[in-house]
PDB file of N, CA and C in Angstrom:
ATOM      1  N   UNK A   1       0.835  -1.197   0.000  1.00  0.00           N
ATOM      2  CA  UNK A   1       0.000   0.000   0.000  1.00  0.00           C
ATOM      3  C   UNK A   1       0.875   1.255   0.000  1.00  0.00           C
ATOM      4  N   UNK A   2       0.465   2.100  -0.745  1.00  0.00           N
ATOM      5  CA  UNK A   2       1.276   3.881  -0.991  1.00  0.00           C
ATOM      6  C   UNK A   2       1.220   4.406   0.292  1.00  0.00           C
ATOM      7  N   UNK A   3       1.868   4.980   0.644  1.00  0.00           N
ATOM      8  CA  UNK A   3       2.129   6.173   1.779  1.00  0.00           C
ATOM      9  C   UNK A   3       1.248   7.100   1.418  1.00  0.00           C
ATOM     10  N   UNK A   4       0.449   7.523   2.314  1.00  0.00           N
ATOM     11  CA  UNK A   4      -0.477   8.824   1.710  1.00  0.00           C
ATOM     12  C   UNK A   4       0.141  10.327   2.143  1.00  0.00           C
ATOM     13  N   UNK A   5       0.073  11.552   1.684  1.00  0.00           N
ATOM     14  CA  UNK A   5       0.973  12.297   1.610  1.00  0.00           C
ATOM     15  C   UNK A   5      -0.041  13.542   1.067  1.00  0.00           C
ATOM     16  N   UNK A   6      -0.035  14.388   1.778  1.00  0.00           N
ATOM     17  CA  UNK A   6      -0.971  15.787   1.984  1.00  0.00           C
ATOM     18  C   UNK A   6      -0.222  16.280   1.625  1.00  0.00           C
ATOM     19  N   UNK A   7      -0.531  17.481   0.654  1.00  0.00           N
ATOM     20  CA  UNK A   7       0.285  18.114  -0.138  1.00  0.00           C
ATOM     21  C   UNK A   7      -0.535  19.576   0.375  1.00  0.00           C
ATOM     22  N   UNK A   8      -0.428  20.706   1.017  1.00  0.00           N
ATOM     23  CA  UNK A   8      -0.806  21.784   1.140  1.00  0.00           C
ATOM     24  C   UNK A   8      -0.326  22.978   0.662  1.00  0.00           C
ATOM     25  N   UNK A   9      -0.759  23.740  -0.779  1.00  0.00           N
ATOM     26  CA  UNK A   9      -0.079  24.515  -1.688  1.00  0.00           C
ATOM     27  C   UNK A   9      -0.799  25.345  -2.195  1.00  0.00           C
ATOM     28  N   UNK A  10      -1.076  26.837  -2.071  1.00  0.00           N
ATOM     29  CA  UNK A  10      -2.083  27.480  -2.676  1.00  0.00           C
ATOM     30  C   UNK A  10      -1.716  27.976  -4.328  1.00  0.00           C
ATOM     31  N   UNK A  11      -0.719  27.776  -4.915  1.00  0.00           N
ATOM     32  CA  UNK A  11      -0.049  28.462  -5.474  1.00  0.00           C
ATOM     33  C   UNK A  11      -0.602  26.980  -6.702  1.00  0.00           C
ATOM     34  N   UNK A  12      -1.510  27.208  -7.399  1.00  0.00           N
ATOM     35  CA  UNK A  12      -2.380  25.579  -8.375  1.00  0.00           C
ATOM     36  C   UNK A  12      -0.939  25.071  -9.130  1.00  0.00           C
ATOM     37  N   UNK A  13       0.136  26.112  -9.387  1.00  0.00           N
ATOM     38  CA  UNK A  13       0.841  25.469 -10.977  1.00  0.00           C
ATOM     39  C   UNK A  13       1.817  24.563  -9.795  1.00  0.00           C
ATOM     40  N   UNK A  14       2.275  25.420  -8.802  1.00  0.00           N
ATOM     41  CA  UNK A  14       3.354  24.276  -7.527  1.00  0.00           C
ATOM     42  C   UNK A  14       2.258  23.306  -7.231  1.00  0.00           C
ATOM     43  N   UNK A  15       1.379  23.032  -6.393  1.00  0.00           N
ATOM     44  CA  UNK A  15       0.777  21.600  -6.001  1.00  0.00           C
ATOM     45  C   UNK A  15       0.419  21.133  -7.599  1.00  0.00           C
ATOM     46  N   UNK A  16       0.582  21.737  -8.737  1.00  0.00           N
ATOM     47  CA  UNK A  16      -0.088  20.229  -9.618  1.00  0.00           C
ATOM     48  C   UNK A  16       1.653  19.855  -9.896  1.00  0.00           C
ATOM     49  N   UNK A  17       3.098  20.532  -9.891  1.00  0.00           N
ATOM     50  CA  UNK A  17       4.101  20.186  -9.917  1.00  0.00           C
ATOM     51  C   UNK A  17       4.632  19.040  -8.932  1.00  0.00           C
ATOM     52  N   UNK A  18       3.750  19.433  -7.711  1.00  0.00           N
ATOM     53  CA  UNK A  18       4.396  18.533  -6.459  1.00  0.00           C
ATOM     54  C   UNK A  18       3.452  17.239  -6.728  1.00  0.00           C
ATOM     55  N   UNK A  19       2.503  17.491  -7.501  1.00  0.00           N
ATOM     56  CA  UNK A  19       1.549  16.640  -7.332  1.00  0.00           C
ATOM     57  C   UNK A  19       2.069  15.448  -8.643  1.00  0.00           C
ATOM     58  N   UNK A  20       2.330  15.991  -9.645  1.00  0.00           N
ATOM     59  CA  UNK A  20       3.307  14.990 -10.613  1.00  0.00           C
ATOM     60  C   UNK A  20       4.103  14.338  -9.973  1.00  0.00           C
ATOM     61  N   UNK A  21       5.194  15.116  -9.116  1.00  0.00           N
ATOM     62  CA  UNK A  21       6.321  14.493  -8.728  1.00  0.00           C
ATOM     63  C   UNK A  21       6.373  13.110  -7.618  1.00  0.00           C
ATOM     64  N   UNK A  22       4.871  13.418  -7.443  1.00  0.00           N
ATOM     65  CA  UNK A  22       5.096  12.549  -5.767  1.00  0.00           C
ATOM     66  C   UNK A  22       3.630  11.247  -6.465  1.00  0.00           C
ATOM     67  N   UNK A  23       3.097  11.228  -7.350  1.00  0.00           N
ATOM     68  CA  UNK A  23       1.703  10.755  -7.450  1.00  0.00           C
ATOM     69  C   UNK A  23       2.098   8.802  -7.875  1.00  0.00           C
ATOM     70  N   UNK A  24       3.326   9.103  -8.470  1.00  0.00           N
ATOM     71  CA  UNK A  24       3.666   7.720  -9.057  1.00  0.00           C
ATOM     72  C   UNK A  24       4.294   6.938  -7.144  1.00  0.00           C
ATOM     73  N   UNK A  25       4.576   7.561  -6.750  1.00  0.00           N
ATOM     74  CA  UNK A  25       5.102   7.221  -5.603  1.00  0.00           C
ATOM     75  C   UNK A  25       3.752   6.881  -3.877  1.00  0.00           C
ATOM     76  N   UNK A  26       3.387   7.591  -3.984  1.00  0.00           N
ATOM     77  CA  UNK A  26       2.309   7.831  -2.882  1.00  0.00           C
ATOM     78  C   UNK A  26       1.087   8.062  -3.358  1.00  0.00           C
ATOM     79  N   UNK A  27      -0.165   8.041  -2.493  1.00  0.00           N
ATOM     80  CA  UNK A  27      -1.224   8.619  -2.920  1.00  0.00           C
ATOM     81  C   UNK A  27      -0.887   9.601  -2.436  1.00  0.00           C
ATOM     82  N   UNK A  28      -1.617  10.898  -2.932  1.00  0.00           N
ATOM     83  CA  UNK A  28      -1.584  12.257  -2.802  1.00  0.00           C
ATOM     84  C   UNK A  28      -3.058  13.192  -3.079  1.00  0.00           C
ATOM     85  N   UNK A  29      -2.741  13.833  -1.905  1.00  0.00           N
ATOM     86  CA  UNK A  29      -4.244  14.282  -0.953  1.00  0.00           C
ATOM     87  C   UNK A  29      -3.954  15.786  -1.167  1.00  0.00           C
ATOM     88  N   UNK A  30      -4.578  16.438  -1.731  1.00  0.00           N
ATOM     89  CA  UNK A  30      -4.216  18.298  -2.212  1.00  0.00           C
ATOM     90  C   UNK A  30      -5.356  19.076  -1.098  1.00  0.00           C
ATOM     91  N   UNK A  31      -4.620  20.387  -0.884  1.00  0.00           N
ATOM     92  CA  UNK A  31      -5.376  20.942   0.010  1.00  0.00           C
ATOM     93  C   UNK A  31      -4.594  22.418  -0.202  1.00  0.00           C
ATOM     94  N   UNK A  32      -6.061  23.675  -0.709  1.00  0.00           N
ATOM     95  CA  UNK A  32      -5.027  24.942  -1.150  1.00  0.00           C
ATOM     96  C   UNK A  32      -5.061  25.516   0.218  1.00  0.00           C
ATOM     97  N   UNK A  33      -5.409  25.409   1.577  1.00  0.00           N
ATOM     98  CA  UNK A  33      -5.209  26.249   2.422  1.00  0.00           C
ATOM     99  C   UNK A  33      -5.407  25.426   3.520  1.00  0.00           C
ATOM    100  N   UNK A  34      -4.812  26.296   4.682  1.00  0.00           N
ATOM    101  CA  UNK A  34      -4.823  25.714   6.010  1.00  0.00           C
ATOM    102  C   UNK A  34      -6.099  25.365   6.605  1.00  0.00           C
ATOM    103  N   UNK A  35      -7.066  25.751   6.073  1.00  0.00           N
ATOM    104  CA  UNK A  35      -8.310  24.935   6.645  1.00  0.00           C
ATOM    105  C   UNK A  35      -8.563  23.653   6.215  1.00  0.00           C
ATOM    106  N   UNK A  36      -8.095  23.772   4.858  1.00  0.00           N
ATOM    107  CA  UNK A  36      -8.410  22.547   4.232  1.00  0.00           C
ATOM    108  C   UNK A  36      -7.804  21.184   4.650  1.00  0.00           C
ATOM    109  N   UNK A  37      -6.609  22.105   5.288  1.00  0.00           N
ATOM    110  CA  UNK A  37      -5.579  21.008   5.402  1.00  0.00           C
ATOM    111  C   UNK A  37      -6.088  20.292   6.725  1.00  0.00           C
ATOM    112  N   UNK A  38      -6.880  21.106   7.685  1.00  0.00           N
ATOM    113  CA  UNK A  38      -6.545  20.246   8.771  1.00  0.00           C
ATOM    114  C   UNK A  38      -7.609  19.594   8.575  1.00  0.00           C
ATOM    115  N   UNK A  39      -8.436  19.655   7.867  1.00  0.00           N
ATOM    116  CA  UNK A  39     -10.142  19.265   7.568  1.00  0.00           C
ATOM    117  C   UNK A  39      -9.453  17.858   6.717  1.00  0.00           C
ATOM    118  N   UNK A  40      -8.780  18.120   5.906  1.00  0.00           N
ATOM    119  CA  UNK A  40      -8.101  16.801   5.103  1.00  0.00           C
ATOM    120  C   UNK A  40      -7.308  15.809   6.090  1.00  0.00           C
ATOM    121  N   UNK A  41      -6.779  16.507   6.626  1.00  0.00           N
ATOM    122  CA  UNK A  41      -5.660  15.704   7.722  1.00  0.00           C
ATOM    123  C   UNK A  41      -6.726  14.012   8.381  1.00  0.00           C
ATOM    124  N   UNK A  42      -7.657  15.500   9.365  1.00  0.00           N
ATOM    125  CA  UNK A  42      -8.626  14.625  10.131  1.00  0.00           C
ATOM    126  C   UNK A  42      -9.118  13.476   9.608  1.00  0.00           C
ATOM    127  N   UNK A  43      -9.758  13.562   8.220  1.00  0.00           N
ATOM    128  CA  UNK A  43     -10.154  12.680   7.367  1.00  0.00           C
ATOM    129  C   UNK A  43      -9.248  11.664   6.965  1.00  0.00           C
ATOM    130  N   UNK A  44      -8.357  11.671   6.298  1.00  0.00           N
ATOM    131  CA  UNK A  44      -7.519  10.754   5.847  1.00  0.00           C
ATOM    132  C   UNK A  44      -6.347  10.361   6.514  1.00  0.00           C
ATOM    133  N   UNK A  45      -6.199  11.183   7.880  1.00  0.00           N
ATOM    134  CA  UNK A  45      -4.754  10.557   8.518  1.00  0.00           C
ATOM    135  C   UNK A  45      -3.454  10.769   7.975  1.00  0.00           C
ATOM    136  N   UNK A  46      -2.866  11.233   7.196  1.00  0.00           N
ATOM    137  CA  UNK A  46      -2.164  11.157   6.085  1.00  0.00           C
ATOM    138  C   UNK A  46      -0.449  11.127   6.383  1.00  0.00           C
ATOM    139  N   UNK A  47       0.305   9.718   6.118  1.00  0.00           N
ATOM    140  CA  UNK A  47       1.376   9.347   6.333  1.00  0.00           C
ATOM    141  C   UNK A  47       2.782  10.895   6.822  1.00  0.00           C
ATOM    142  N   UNK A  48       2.264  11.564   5.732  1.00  0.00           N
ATOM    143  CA  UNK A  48       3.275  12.900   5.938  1.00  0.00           C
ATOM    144  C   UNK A  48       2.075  14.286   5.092  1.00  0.00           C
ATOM    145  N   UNK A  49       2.766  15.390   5.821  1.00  0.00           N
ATOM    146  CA  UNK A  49       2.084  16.622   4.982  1.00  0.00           C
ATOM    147  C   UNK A  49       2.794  17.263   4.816  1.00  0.00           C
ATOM    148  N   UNK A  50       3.180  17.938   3.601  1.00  0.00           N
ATOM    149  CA  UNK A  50       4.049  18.917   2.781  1.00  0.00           C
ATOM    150  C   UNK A  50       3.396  20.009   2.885  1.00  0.00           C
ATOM    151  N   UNK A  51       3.291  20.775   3.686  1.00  0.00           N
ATOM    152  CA  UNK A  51       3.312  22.323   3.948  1.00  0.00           C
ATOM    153  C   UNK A  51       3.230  23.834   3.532  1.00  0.00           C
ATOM    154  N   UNK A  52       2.637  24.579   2.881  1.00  0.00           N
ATOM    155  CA  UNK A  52       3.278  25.554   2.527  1.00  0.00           C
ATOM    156  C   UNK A  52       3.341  26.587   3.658  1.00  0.00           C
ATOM    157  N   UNK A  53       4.207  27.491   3.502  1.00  0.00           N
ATOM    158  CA  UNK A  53       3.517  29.159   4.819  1.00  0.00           C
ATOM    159  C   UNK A  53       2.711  29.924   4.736  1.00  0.00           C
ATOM    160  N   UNK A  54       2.991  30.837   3.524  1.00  0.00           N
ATOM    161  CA  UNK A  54       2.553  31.897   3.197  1.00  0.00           C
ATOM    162  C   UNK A  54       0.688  31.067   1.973  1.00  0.00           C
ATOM    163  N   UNK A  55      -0.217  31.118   2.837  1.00  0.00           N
ATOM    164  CA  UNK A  55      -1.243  30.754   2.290  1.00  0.00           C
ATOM    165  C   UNK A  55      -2.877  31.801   2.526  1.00  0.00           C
ATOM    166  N   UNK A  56      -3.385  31.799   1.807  1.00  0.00           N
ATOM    167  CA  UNK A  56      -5.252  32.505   2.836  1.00  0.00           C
ATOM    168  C   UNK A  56      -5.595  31.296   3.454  1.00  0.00           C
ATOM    169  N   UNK A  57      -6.485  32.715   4.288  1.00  0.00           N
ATOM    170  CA  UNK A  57      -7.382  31.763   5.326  1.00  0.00           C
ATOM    171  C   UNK A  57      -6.611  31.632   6.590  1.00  0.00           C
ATOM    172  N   UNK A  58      -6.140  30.118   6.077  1.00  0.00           N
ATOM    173  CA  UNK A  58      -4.972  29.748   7.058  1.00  0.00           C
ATOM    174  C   UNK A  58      -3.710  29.311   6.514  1.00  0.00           C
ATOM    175  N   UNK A  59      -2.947  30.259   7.578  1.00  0.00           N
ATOM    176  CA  UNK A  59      -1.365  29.843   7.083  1.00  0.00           C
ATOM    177  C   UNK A  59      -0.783  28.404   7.625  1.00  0.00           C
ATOM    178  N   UNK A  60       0.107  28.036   6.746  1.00  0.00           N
ATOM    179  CA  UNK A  60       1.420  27.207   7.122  1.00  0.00           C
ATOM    180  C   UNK A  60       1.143  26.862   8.728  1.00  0.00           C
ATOM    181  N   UNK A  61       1.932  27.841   9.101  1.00  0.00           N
ATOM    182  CA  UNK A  61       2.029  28.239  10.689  1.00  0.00           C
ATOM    183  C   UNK A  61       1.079  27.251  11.606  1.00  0.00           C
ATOM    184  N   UNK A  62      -0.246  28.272  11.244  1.00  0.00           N
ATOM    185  CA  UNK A  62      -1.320  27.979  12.188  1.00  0.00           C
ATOM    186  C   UNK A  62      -2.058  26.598  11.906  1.00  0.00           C
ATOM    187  N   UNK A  63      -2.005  26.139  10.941  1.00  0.00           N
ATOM    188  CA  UNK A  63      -2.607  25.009  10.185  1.00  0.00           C
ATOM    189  C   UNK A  63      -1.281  23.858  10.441  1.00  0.00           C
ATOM    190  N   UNK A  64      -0.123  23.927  10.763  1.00  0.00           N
ATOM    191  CA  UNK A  64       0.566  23.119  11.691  1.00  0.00           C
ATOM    192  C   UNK A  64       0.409  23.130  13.142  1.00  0.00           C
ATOM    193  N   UNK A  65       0.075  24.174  13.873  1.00  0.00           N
ATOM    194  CA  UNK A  65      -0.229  23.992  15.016  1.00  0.00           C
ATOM    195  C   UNK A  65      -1.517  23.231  15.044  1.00  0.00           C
ATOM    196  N   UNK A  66      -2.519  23.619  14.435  1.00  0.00           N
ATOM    197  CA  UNK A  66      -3.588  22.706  14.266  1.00  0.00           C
ATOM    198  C   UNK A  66      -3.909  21.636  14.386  1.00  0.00           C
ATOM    199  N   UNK A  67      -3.282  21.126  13.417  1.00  0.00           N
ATOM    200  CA  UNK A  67      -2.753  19.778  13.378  1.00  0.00           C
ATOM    201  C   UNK A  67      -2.249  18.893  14.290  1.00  0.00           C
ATOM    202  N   UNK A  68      -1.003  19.162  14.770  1.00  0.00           N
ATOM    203  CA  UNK A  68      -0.366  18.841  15.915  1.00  0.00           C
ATOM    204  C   UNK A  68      -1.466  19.083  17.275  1.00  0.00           C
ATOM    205  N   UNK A  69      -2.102  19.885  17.014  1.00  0.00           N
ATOM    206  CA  UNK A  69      -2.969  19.569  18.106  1.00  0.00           C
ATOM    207  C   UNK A  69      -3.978  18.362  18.705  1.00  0.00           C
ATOM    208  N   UNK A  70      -4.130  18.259  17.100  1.00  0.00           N
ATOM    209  CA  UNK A  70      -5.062  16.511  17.232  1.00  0.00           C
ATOM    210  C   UNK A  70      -4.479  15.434  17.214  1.00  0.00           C
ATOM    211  N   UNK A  71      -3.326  15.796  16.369  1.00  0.00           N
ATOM    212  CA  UNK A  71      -1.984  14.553  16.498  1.00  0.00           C
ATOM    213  C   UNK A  71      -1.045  14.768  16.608  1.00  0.00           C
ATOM    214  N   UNK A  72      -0.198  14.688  17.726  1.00  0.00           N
ATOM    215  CA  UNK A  72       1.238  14.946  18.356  1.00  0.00           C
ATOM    216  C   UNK A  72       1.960  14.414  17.204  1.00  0.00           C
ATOM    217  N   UNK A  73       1.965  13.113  16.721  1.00  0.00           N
ATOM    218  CA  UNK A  73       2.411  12.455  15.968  1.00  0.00           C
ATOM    219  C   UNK A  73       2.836  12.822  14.788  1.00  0.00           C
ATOM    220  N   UNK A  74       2.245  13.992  14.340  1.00  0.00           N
ATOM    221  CA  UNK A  74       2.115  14.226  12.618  1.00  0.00           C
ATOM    222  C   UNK A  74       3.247  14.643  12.624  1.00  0.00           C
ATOM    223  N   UNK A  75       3.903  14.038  10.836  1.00  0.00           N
ATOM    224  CA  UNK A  75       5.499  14.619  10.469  1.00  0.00           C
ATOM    225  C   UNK A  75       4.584  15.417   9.386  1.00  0.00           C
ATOM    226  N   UNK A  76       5.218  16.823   9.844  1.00  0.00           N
ATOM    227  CA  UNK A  76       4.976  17.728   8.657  1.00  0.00           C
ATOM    228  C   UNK A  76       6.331  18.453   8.622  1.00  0.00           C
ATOM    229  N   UNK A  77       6.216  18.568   6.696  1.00  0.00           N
ATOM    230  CA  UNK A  77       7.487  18.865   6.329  1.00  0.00           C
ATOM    231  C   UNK A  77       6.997  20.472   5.550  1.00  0.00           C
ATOM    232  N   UNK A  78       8.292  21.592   6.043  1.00  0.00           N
ATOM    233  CA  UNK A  78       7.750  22.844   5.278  1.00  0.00           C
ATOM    234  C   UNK A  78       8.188  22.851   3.906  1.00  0.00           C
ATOM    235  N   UNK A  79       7.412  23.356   2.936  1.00  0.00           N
ATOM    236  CA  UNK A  79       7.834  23.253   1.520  1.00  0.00           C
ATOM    237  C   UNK A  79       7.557  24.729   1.234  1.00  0.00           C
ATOM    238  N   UNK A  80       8.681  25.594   0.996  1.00  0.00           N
ATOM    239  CA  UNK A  80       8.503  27.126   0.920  1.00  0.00           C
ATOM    240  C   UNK A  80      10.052  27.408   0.138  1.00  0.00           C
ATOM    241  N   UNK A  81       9.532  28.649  -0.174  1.00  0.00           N
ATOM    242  CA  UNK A  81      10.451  29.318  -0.797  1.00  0.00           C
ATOM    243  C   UNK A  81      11.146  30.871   0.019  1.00  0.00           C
ATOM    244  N   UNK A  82      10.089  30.775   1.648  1.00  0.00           N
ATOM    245  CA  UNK A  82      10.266  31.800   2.477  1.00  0.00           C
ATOM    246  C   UNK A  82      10.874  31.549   3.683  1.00  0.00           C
ATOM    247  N   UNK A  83      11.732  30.390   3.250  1.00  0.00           N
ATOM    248  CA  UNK A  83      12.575  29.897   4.776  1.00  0.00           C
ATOM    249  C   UNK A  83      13.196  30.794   5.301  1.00  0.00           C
ATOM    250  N   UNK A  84      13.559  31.797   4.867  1.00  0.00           N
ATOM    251  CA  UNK A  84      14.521  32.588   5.802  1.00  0.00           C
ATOM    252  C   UNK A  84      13.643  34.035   6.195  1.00  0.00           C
ATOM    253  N   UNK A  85      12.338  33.719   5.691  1.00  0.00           N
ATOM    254  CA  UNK A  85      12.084  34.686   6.609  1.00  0.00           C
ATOM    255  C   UNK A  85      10.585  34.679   7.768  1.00  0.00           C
ATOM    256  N   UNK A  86      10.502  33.152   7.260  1.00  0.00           N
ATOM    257  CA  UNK A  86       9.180  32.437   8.096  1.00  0.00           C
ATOM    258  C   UNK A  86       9.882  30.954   8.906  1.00  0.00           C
ATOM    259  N   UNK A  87      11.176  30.781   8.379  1.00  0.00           N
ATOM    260  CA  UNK A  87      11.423  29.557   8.750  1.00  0.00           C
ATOM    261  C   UNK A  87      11.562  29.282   9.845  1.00  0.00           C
ATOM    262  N   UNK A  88      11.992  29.986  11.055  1.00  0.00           N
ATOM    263  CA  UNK A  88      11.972  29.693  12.211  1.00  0.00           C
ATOM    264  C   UNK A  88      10.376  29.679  13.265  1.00  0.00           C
ATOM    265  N   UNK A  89       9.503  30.454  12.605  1.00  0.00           N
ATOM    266  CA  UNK A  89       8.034  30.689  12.971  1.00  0.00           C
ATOM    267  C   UNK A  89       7.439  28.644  12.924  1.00  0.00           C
ATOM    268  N   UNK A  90       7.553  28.353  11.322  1.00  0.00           N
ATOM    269  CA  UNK A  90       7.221  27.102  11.118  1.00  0.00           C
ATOM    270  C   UNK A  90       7.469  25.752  12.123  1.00  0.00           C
ATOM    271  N   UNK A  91       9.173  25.830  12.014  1.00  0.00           N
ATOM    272  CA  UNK A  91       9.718  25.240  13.020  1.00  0.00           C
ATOM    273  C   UNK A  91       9.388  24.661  14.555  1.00  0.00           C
ATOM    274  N   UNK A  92       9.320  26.386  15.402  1.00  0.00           N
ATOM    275  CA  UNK A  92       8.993  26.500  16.092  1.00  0.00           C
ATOM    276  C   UNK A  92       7.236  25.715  16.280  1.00  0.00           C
ATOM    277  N   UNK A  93       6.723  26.025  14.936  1.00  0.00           N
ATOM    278  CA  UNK A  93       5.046  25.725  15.396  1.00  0.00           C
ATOM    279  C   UNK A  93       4.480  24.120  15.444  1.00  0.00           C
ATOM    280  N   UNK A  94       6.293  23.435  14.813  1.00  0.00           N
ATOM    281  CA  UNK A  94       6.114  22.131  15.067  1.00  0.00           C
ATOM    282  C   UNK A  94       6.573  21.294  13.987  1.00  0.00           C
ATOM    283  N   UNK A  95       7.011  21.805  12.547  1.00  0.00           N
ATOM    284  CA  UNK A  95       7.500  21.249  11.490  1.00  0.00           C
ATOM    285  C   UNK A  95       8.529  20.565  12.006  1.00  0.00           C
ATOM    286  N   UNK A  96       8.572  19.578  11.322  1.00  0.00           N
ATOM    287  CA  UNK A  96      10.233  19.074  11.248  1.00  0.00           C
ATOM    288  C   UNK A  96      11.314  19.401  10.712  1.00  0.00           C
ATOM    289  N   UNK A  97      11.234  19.822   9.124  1.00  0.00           N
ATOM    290  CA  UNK A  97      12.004  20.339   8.861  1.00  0.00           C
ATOM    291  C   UNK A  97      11.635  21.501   7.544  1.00  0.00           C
ATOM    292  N   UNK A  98      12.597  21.909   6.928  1.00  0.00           N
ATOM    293  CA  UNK A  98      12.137  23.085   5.859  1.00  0.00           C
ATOM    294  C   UNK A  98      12.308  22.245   4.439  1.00  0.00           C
ATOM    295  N   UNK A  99      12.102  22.286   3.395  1.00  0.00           N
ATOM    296  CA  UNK A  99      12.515  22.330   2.625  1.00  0.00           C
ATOM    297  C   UNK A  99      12.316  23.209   1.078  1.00  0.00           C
ATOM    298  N   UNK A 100      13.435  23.745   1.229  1.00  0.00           N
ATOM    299  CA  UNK A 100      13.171  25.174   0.599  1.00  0.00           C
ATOM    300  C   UNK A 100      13.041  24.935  -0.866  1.00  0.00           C
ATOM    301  N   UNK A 101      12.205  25.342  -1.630  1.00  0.00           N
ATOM    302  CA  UNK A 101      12.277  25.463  -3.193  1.00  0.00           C
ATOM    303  C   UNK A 101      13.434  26.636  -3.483  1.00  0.00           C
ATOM    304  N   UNK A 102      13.570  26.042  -4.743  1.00  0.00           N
ATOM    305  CA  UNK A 102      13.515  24.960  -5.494  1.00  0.00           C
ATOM    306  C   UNK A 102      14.142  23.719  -4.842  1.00  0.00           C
ATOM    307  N   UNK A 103      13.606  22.435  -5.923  1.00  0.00           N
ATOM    308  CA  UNK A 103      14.267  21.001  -5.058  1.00  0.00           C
ATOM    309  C   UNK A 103      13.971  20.436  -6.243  1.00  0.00           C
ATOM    310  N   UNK A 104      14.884  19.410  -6.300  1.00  0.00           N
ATOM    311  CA  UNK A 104      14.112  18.157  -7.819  1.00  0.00           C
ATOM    312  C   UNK A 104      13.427  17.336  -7.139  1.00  0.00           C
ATOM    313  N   UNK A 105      12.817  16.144  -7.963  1.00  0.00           N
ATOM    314  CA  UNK A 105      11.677  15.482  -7.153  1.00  0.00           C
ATOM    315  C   UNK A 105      12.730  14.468  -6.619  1.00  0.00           C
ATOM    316  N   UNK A 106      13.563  14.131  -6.805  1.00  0.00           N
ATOM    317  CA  UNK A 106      14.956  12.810  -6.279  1.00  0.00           C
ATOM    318  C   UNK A 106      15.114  13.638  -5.148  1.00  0.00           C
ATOM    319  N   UNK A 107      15.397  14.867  -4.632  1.00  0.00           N
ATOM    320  CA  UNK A 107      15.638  15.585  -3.229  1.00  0.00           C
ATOM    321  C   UNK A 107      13.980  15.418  -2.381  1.00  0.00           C
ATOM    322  N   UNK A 108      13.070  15.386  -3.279  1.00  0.00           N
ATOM    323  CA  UNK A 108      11.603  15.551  -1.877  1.00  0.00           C
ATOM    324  C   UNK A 108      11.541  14.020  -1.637  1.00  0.00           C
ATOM    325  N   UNK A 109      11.579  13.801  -2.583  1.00  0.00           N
ATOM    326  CA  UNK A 109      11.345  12.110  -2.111  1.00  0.00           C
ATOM    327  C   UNK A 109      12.358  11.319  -1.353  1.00  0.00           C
ATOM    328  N   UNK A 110      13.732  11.720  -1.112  1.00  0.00           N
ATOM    329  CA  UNK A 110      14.709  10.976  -0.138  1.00  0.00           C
ATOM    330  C   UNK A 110      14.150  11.755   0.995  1.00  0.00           C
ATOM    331  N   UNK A 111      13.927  13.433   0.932  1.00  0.00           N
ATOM    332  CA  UNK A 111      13.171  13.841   2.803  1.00  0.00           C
ATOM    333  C   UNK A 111      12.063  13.140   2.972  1.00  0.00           C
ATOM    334  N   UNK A 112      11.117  12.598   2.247  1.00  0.00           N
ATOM    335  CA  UNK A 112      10.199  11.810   2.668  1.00  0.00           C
ATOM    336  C   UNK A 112       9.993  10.559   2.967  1.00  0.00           C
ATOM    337  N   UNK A 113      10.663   9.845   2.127  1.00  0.00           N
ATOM    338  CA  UNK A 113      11.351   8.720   2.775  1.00  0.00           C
ATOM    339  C   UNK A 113      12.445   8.473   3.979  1.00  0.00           C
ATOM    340  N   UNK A 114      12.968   9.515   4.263  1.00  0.00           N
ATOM    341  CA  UNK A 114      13.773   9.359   5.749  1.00  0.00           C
ATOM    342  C   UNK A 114      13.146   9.408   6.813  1.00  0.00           C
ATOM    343  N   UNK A 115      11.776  10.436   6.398  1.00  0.00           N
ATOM    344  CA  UNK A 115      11.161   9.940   7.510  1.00  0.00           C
ATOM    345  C   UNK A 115       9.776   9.120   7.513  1.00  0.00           C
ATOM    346  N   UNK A 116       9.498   8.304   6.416  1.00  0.00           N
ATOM    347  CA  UNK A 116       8.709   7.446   6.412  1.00  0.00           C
ATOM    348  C   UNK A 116       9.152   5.849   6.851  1.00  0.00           C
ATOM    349  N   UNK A 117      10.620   6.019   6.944  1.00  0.00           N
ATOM    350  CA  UNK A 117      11.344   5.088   6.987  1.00  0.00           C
ATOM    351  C   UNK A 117      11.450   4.721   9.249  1.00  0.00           C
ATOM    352  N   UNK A 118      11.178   6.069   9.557  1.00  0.00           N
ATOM    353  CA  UNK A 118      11.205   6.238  10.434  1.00  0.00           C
ATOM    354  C   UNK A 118      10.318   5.581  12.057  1.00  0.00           C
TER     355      UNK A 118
END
């Protein structure tokens, strides 16, 4: 069975990019904003969630605290291009780690597998 894998990206042309890259590999669960995400989370449980920050509604940020609120457990990974100037906010709100765009899909998929492996 696929690893399922929440992809949270408001930005349509990046999640249908992330969404190519990761779809042959995992199932993959799209969500353009932090509400969605935690509304998706709840529902499907989802092995890992790829993150964005800067989103409406709800941000990155708060939509990881969210999360983590219902499940201590959740590995969420940040996927931004604003690490250096949100990256420690994310962190702090419970991410594991950053991973900053650009990335090829051979770089998201070894961070996701290190910690699916986990």
């Amino acid at each position: 069975m696929k690893a399922r894998v929440l992809v949270v990206e408001d930005d349509f042309a990046v999640l249908e990019a992330l969404k190519l890259m990761l779809e042959e590999y995992y199932e993959v669960i799209v969500a353009v904003n932090g509400i969605e995400a935690v509304k998706l989370y709840e529902k499907f449980k989802p092995d890992i969630v790829l993150m964005d920050i800067a989103m409406p509604e709800m941000d990155g940020v708060q939509a990881t605290k969210e999360i983590l609120k219902r499940d201590p457990d959740a590995i969420i990974l940040c996927v931004t291009a604003f690490a250096t100037h949100r990256g420690k906010e994310i962190l702090d709100a419970g991410a594991k780690e950053i991973i900053e765009k650009p990335f090829t899909r051979k770089q998201l998929i070894e961070r996701i597998e290190s910690y699916l492996k986990k």
